[in-house]
Protein backbone atom coordinates (compact mmCIF):
# COMPACT_ATOMS: atom_id res chain seq x y z
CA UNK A 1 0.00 0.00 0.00
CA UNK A 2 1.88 2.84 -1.17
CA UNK A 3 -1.61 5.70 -1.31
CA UNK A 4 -1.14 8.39 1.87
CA UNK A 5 -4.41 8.34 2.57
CA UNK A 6 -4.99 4.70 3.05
CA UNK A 7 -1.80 4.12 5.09
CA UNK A 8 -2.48 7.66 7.19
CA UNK A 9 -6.35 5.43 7.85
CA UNK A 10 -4.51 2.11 8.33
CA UNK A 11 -2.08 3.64 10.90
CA UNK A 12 -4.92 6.01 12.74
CA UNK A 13 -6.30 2.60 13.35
CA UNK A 14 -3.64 1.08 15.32
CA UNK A 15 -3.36 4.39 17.64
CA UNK A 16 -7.45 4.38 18.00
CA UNK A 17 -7.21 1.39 19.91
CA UNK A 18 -5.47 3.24 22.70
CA UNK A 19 -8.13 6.22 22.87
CA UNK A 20 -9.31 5.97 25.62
CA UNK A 21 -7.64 5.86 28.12
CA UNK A 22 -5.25 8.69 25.62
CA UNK A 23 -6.69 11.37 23.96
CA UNK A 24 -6.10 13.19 20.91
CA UNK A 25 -5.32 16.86 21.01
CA UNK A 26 -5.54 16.70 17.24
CA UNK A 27 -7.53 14.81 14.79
CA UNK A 28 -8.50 15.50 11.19
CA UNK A 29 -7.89 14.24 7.90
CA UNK A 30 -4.12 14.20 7.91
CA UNK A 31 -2.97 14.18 11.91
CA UNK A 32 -3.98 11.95 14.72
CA UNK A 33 -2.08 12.36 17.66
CA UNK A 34 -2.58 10.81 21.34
CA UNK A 35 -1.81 12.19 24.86
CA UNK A 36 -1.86 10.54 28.41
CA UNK A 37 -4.77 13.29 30.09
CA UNK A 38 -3.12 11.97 33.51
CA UNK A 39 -1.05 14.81 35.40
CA UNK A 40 2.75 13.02 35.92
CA UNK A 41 6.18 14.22 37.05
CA UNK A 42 8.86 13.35 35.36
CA UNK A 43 12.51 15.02 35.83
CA UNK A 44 10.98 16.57 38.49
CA UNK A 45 8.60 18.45 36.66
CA UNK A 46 4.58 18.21 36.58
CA UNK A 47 3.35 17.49 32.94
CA UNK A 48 -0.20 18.04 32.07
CA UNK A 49 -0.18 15.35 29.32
CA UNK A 50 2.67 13.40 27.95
CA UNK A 51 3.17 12.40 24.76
CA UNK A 52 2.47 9.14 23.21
CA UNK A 53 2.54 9.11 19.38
CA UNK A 54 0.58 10.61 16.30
CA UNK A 55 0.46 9.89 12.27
CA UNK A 56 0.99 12.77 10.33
CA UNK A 57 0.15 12.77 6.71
CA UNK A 58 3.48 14.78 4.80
CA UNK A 59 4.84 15.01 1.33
CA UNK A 60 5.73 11.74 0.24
CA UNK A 61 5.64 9.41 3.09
CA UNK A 62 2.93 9.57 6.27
CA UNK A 63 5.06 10.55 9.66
CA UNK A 64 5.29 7.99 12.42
CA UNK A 65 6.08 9.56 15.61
CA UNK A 66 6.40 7.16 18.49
CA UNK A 67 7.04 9.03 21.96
CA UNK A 68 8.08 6.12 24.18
CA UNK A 69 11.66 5.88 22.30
CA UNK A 70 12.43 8.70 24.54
CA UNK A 71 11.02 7.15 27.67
CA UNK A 72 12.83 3.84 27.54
CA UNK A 73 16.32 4.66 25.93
CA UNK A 74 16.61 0.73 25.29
CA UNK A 75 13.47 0.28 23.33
CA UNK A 76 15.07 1.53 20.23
CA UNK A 77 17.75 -1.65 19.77
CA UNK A 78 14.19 -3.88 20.37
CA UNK A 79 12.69 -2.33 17.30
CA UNK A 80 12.22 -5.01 14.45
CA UNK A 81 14.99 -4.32 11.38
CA UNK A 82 12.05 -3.32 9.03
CA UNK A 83 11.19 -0.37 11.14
CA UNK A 84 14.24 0.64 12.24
CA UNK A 85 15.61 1.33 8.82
CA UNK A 86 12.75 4.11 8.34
CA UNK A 87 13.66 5.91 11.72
CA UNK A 88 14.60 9.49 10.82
CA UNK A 89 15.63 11.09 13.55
CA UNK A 90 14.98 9.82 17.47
CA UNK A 91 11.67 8.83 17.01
CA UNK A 92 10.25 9.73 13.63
CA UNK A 93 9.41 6.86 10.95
CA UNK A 94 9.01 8.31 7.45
CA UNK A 95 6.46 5.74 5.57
CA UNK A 96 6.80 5.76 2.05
CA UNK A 97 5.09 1.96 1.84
CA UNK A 98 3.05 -0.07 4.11
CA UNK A 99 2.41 -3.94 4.04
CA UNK A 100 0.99 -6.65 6.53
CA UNK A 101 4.56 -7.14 8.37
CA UNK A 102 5.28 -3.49 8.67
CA UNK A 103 1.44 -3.15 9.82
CA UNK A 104 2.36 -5.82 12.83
CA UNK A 105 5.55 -4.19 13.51
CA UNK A 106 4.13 -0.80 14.14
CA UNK A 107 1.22 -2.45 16.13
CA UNK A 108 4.16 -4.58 18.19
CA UNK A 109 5.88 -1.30 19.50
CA UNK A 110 2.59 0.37 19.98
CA UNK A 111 1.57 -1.92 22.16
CA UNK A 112 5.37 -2.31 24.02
CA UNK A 113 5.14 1.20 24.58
CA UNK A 114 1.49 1.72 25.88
CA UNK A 115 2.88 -1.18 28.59
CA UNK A 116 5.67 1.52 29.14
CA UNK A 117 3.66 4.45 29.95
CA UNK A 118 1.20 2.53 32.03
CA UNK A 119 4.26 0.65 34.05
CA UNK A 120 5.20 4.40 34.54
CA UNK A 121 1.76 5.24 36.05
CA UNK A 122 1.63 7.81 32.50
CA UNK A 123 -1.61 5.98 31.92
């Protein structure tokens, strides 16, 4: 699947399953994002909402950007070899293609990190 719009839907999927307990602070026909609503220190400082990760439709690929990469430094070296070779950045996976394994890789670390953030007490 290689059409923005039908991998921005396929992907909006997988992060729907986590809403609630997160919320969206954005959601229309080309960004879905989703926040823990649960106030949380961390480094000592009181957060509102943290983070968790959003699908943003751009030119030429749909943005994957998965928050708990910067929770668990670790987590990173656990991602599967398919996704980790479209990491740009720290945690920002530029999707140009999407197929069934790619699909169950992204729903794999979706689900690691939700356990994350609700071993935390984020969630």
């Amino acid at each position: 699947m290689d059409d923005l719009n039908q991998m921005f839907a396929t992907l909006k999927a997988l992060l729907q399953e986590y809403h609630p307990p997160l919320q969206p602070k954005v959601e229309d026909g080309s960004h879905f994002d989703l926040w823990s609503t649960k106030d949380v220190v961390i480094d000592g400082r009181t957060r509102k909402a943290v983070f968790f990760a959003s699908v943003i439709i751009q030119k030429g690929y749909v943005g994957f950007y998965y928050m708990p990469v910067y929770a668990e430094p670790d987590m990173r070296a656990r991602l599967p070899p398919e996704l980790l070779k479209l990491l740009k950045g720290k945690s920002c996976f530029h999707i140009k293609r999407l197929d069934p394994l790619l699909v169950e890789q992204i729903n794999q670390v979706l689900r690691s990190g939700f356990e994350s953030y609700q071993n935390r007490g984020w969630v």
